[in-house]
Protein backbone atom coordinates (compact mmCIF):
# COMPACT_ATOMS: atom_id res chain seq x y z
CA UNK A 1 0.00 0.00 0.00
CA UNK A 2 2.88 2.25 0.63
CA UNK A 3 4.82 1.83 -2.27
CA UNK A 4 1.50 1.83 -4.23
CA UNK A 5 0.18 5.22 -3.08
CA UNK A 6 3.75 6.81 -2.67
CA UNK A 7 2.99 7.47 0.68
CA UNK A 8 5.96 8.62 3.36
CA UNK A 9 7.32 5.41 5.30
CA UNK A 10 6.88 7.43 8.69
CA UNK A 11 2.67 6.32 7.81
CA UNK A 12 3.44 2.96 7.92
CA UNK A 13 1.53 1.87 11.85
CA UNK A 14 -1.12 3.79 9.31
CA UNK A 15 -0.89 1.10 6.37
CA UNK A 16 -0.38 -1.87 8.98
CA UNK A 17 -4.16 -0.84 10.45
CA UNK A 18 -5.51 -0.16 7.19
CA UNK A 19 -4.41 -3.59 5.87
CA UNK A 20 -5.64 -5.31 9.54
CA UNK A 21 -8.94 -3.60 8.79
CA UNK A 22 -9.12 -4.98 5.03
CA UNK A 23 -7.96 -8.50 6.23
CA UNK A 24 -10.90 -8.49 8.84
CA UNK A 25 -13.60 -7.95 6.53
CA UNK A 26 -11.81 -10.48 3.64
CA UNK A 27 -13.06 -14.24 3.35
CA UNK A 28 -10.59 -16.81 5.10
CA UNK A 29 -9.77 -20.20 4.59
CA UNK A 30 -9.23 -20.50 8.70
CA UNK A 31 -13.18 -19.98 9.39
CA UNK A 32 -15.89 -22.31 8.68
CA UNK A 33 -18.18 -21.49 5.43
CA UNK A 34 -15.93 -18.60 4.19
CA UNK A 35 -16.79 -16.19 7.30
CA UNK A 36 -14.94 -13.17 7.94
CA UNK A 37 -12.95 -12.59 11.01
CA UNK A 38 -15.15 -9.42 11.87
CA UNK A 39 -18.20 -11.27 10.70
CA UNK A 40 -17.27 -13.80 13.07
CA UNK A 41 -16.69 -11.43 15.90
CA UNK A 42 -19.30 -9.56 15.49
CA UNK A 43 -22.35 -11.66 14.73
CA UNK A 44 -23.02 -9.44 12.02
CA UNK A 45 -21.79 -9.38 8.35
CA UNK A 46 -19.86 -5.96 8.16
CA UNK A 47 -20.74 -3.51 5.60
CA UNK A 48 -18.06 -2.92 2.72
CA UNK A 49 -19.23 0.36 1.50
CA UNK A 50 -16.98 2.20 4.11
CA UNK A 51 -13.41 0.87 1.73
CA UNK A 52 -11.67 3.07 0.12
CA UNK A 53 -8.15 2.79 -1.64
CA UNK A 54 -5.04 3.53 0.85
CA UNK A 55 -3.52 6.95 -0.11
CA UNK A 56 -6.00 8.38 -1.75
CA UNK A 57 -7.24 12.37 -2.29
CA UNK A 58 -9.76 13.47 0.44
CA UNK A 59 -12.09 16.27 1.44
CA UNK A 60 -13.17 16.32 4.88
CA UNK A 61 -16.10 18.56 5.66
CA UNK A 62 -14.99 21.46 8.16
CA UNK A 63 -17.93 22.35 10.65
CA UNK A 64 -19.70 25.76 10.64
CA UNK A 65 -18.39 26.65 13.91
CA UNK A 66 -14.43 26.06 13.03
CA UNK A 67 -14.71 28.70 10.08
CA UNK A 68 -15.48 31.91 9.30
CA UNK A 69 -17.72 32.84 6.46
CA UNK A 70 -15.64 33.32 3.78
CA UNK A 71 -12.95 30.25 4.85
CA UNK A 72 -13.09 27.05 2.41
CA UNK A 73 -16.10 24.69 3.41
CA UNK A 74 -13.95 21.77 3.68
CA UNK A 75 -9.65 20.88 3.70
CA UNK A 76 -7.75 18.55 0.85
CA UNK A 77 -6.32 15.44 3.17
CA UNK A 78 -4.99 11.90 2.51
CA UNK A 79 -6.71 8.56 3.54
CA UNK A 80 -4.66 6.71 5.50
CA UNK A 81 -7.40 4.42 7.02
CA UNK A 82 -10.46 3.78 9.16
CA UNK A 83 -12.09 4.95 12.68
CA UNK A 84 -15.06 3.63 14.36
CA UNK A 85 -17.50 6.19 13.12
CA UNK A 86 -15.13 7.86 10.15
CA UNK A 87 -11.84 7.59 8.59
CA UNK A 88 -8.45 8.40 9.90
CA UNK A 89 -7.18 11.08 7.66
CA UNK A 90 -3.64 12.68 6.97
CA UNK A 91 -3.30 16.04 7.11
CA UNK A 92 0.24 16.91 4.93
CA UNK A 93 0.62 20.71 6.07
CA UNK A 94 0.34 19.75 9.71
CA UNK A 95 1.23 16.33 9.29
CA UNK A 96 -1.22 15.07 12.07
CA UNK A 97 -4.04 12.42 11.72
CA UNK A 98 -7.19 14.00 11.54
CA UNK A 99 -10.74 11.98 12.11
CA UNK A 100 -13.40 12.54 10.30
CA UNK A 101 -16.89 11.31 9.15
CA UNK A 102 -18.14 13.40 6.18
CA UNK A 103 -15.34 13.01 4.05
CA UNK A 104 -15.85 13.10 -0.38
CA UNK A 105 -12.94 10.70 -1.39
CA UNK A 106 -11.20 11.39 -5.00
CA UNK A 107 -10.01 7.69 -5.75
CA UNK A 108 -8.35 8.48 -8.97
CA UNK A 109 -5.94 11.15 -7.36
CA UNK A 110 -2.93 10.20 -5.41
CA UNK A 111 -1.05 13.56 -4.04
CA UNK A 112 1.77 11.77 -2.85
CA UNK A 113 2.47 10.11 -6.44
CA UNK A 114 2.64 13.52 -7.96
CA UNK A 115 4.87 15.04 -5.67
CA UNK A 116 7.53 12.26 -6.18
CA UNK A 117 6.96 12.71 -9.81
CA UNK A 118 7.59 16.68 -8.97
CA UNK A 119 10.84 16.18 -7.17
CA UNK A 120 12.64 14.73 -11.01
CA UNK A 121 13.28 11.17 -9.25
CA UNK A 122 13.57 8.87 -12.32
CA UNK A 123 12.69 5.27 -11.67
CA UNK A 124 15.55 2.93 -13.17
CA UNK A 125 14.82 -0.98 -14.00
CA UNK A 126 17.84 -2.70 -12.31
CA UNK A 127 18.10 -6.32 -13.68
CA UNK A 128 18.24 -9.23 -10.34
CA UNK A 129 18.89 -12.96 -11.39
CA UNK A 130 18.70 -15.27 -8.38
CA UNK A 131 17.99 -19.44 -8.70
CA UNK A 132 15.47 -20.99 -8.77
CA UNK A 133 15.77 -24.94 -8.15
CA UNK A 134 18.97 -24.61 -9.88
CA UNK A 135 19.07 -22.87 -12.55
CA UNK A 136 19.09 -19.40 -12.93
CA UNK A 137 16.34 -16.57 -13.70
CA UNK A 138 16.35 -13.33 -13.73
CA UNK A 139 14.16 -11.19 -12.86
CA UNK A 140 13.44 -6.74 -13.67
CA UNK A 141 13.18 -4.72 -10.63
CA UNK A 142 12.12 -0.88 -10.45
CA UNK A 143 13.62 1.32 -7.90
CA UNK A 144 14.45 4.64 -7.61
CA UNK A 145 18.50 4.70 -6.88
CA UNK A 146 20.80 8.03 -6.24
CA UNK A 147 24.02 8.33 -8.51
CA UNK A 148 26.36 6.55 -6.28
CA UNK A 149 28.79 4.34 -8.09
CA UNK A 150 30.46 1.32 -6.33
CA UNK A 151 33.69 -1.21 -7.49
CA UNK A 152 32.89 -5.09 -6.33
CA UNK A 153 35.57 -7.22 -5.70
CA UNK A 154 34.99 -10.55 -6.68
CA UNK A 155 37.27 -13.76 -4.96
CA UNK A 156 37.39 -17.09 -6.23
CA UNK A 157 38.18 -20.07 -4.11
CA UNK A 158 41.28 -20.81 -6.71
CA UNK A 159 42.74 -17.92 -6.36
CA UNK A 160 45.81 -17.67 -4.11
CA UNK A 161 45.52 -14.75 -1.88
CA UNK A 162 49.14 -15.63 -0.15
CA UNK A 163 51.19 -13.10 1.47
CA UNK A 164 51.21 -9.88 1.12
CA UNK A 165 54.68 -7.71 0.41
CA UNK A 166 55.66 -4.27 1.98
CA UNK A 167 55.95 -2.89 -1.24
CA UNK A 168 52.60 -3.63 -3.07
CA UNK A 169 50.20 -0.93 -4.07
CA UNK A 170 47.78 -1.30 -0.84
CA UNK A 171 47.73 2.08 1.44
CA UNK A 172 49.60 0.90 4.92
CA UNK A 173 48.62 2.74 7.46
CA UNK A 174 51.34 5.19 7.77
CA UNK A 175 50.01 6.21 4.24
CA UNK A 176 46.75 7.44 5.35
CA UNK A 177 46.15 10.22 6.72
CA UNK A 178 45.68 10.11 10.79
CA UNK A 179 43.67 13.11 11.44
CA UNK A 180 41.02 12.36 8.78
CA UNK A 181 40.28 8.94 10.10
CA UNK A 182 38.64 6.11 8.13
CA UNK A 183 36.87 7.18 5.03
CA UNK A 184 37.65 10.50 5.75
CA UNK A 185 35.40 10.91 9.28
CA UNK A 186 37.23 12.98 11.62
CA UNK A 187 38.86 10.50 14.23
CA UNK A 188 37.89 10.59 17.69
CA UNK A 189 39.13 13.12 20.35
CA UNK A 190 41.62 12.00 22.99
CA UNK A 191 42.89 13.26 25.82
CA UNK A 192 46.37 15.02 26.56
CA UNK A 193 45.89 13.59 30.25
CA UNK A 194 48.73 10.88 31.37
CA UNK A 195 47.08 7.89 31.94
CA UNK A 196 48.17 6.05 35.01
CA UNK A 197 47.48 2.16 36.25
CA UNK A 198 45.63 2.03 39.62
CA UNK A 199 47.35 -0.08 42.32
C-alpha cells in the first residue's frame, strides 16, 4: 500500500491498520463457510461500503463553527485508514491524523504520487537474477537509486591470496592520513591527560 500510493514510510503503523482492517472484513480459509474474522466477531456481516483505496485524495467537511464565512467549506487530506465512526485522515501541512466522518474521497488522485513525480526522481529498472531450483532466472526490478557508483571485488576459491609484500600498491597505514580517520570521518578526540594504572 505504501509503495502503491507513494505514501511517506513514517505512515506505515497507518498502512499496517488499514491492511488489519481490510484482512478483517476479507473471506478466510481459517473460518468455517468462508466467514470473515469481523463477521465472526461480530455476529453481524460488516458492511463494505466504508473501503476506500489507501492513499487516496480526500475532502473532509470542516464544521460551521471552526470557520469563518468566507474560509473554504472543507480541507484537501490523505486517507490513511479507518475509525469507528469515520476515517483516519492525513493532514500533509500539519502532518497530524485528523478523524473525520463526512469526508468526499477522489479515488483516482494520489497527491503523494505527484509530488515524487515533482521532485525529477527517475525510476531505473535494475536487472536481479537469483535461482530458482537450480538454474538461474532473472528477474526486472524498479527502484528509484541516487548516482552513487560502487567497485565489487569478486574472490574465487582458486585464487591464491598468499602473502602480502611491503611494497605492493595497498595504502599501509602510515600512508593514510591520521587526522582524517577512516573514510575521511574525523577520528575521535583523545585526551592530553597521562594515563596512570591504579594499584
Amino acid at each position: 500500500m505504501l509503495i502503491d500510493s507513494k505514501v511517506p514510510k513514517s505512515l506505515w503503523g497507518e498502512a499496517v491498520l488499514t491492511g488489519v482492517y481490510i484482512m478483517n472484513r476479507s473471506p478466510t480459509a481459517a473460518l468455517p463457510r468462508n466467514l470473515t474474522p469481523a463477521e465472526s466477531w461480530y455476529k453481524e456481516k460488516p458492511s463494505l461500503e466504508k473501503l476506500r483505496i489507501f492513499g487516496c485524495q480526500a475532502f473532509a467537511w470542516i464544521p460551521g463553527q471552526c470557520r469563518k464565512k468566507l474560509d473554504p467549506k472543507s480541507q484537501e487530506l490523505l486517507m490513511v485508514g479507518y475509525a469507528p465512526n469515520g476515517y483516519r485522515l492525513w493532514n500533509k501541512s500539519t502532518r497530524r491524523i485528523v478523524i473525520a466522518r463526512d469526508v468526499k474521497f477522489n479515488e483516482k488522485y494520489f497527491p503523494y504520487a505527484e509530488d515524487c513525480e515533482e521532485s525529477g526522481l527517475e525510476q531505473l529498472i535494475v536487472p536481479m537474477t537469483y535461482e530458482q531450483e537450480g538454474e538461474e532466472v532473472q528477474a526486472d526490478v524498479q527502484a528509484v537509486q541516487p548516482d552513487v557508483q560502487t567497485e565489487a571485488y569478486e574472490l574465487t576459491d582458486d585464487e591464491d591470496l598468499g602473502e602480502v609484500e611491503e611494497d605492493s600498491a595497498l595504502p599501509s597505514h602510515s600512508d593514510r592520513d591520521v587526522s582524517s580517520g577512516r573514510f575521511g570521518e574525523p577520528s575521535p578526540r583523545r585526551s592530553e591527560r597521562e594515563r596512570k594504572l591504579p594499584g
